[in-house]
N, C-alpha and C. Protein backbone atom coordinates (compact mmCIF):
# COMPACT_ATOMS: atom_id res chain seq x y z
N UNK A 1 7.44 -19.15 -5.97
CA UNK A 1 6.79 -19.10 -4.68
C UNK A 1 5.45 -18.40 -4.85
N UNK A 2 4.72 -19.10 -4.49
CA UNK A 2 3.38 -18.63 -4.45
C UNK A 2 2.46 -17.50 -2.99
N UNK A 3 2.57 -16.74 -2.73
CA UNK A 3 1.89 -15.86 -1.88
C UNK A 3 0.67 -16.03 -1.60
N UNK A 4 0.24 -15.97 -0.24
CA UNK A 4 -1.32 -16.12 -0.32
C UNK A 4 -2.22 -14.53 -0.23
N UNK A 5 -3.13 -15.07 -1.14
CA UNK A 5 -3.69 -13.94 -1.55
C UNK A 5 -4.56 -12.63 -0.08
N UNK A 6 -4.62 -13.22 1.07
CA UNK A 6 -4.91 -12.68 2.13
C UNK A 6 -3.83 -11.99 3.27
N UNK A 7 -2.57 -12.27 2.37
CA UNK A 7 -1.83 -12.28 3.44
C UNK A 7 -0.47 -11.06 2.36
N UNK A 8 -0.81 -9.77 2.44
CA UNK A 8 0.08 -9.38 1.29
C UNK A 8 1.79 -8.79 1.99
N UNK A 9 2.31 -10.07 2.20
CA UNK A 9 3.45 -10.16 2.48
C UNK A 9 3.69 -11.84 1.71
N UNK A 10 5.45 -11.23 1.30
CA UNK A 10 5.72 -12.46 1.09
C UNK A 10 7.50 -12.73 1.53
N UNK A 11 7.97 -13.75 1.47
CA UNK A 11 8.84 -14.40 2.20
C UNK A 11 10.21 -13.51 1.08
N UNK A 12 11.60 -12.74 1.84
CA UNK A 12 12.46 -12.07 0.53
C UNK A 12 13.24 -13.45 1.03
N UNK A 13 14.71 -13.34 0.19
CA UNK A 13 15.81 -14.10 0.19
C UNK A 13 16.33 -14.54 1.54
N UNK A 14 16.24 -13.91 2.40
CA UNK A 14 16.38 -13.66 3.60
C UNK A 14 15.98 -14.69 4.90
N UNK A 15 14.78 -14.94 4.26
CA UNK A 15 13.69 -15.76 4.76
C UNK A 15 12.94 -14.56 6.05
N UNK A 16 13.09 -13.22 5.63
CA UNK A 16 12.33 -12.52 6.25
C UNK A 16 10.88 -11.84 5.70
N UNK A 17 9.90 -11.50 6.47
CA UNK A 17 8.66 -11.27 5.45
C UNK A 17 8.84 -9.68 4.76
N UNK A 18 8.89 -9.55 3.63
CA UNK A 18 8.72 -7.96 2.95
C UNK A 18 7.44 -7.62 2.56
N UNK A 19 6.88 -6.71 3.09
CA UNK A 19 5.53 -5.64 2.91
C UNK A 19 5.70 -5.72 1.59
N UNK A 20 4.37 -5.91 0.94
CA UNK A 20 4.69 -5.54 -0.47
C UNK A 20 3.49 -4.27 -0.41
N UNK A 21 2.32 -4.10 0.70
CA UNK A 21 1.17 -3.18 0.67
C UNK A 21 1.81 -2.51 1.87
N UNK A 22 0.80 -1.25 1.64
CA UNK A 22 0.51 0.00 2.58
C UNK A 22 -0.69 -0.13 3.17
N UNK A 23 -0.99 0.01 4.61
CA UNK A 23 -2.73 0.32 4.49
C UNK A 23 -2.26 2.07 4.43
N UNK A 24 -3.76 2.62 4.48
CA UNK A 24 -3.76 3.97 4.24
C UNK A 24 -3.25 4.42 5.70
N UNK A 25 -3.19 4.23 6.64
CA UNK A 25 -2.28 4.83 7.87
C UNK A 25 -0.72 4.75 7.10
N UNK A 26 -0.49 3.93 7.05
CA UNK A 26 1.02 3.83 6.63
C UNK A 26 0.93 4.98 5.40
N UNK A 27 0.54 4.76 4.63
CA UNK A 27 0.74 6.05 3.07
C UNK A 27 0.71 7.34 3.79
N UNK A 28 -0.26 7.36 5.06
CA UNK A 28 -0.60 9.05 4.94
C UNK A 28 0.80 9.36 6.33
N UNK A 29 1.74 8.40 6.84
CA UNK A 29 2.75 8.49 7.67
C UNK A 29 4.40 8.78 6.66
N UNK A 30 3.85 7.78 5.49
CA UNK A 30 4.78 7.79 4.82
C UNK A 30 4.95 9.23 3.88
N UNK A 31 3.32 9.80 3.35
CA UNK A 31 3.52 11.12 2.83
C UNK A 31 3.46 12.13 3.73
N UNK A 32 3.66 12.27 5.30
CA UNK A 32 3.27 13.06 6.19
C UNK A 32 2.09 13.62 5.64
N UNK A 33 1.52 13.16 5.73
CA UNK A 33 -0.25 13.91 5.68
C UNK A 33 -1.41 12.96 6.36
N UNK A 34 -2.62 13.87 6.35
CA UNK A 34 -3.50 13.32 7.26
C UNK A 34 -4.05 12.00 6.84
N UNK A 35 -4.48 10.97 7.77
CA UNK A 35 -5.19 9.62 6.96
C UNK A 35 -6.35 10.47 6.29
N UNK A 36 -7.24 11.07 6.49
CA UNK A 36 -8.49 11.69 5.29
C UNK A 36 -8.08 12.09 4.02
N UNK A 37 -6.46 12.89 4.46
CA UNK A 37 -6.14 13.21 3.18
C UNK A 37 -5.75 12.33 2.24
N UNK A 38 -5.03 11.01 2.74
CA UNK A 38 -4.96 9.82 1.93
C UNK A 38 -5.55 9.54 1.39
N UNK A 39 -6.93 9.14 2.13
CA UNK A 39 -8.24 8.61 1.78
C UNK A 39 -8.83 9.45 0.65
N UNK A 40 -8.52 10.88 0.75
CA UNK A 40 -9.60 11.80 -0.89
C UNK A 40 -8.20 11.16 -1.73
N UNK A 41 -7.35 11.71 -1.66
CA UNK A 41 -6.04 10.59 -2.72
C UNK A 41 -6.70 10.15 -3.64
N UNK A 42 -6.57 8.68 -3.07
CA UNK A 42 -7.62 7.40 -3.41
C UNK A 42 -8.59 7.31 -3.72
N UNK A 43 -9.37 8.16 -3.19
CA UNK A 43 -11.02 8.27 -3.72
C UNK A 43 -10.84 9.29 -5.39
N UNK A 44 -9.53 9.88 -5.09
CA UNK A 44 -9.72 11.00 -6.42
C UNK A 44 -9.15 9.82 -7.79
N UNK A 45 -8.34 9.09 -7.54
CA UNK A 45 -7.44 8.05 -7.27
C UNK A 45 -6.14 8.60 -8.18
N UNK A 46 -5.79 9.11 -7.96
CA UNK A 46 -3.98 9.69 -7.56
C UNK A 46 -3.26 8.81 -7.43
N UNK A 47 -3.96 8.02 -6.42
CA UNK A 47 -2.79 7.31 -5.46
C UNK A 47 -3.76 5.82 -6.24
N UNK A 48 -2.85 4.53 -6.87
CA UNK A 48 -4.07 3.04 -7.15
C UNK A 48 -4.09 2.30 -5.98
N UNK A 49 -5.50 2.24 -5.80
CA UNK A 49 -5.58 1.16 -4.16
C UNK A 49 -5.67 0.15 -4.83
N UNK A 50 -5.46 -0.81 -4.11
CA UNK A 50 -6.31 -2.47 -3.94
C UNK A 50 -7.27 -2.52 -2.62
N UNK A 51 -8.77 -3.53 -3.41
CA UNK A 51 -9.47 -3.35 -2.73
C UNK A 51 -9.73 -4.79 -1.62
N UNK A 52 -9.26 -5.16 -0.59
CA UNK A 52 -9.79 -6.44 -0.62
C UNK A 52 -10.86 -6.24 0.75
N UNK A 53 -12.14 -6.79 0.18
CA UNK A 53 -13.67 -6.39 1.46
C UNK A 53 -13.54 -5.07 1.90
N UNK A 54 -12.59 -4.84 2.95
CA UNK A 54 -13.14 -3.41 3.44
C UNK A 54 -12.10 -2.60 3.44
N UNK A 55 -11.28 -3.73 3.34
CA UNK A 55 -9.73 -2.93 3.49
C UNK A 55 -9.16 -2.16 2.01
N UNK A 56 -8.60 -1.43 2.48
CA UNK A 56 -8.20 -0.36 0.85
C UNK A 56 -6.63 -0.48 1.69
N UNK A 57 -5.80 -0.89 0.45
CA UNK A 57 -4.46 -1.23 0.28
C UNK A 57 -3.64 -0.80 -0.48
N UNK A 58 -2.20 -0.32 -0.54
CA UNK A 58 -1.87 1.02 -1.44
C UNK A 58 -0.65 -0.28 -2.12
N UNK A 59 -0.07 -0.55 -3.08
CA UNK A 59 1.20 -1.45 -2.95
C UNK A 59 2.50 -0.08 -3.07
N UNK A 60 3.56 -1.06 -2.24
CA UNK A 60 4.15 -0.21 -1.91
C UNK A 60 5.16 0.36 -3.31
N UNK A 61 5.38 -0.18 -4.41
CA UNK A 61 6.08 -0.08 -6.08
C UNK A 61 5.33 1.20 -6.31
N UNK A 62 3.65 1.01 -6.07
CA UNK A 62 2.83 2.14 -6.78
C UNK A 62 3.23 3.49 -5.98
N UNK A 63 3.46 3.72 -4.46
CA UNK A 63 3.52 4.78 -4.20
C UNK A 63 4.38 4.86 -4.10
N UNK A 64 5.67 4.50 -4.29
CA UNK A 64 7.04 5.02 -4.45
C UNK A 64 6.84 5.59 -5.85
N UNK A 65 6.35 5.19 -6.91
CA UNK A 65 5.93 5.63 -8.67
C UNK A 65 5.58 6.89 -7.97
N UNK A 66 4.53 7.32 -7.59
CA UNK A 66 3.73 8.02 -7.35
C UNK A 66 4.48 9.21 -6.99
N UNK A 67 5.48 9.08 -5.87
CA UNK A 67 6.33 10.14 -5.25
C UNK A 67 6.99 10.39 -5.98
N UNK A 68 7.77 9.77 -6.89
CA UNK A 68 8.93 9.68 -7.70
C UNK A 68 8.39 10.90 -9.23
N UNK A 69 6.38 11.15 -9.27
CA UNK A 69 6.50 11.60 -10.68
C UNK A 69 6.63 12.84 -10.61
């Protein structure tokens, strides 16, 4: 199955859609901390974004890694 590259969800077994990204609201809800603080994260890069145009995108494998080290 092929995913489209604008759209970062894709279809599980289920036939329901699974998040495979974070935007940075979601990361900084998911680490209880502030969205700015997300954002230096990322800028320090701690945390690996994906970049697509304006949007900065966290996948969700990387920040579970991330919490987990």
């Amino acid at each position: 199955m092929i995913a489209q590259i604008t759209d970062p969800q894709i279809i599980n077994e289920t036939g329901r859609n699974q998040k495979l990204t974070y935007t940075m609201r979601e990361v900084a809800e998911v680490l209880n901390i502030s969205v700015a603080h997300a954002y230096k994260l990322a800028e320090q890069k701690a945390i690996p974004t994906i970049r697509l145009g304006n949007r900065i995108l966290v996948s969700i494998k990387k920040l579970e890694d991330y919490i987990n080290q």
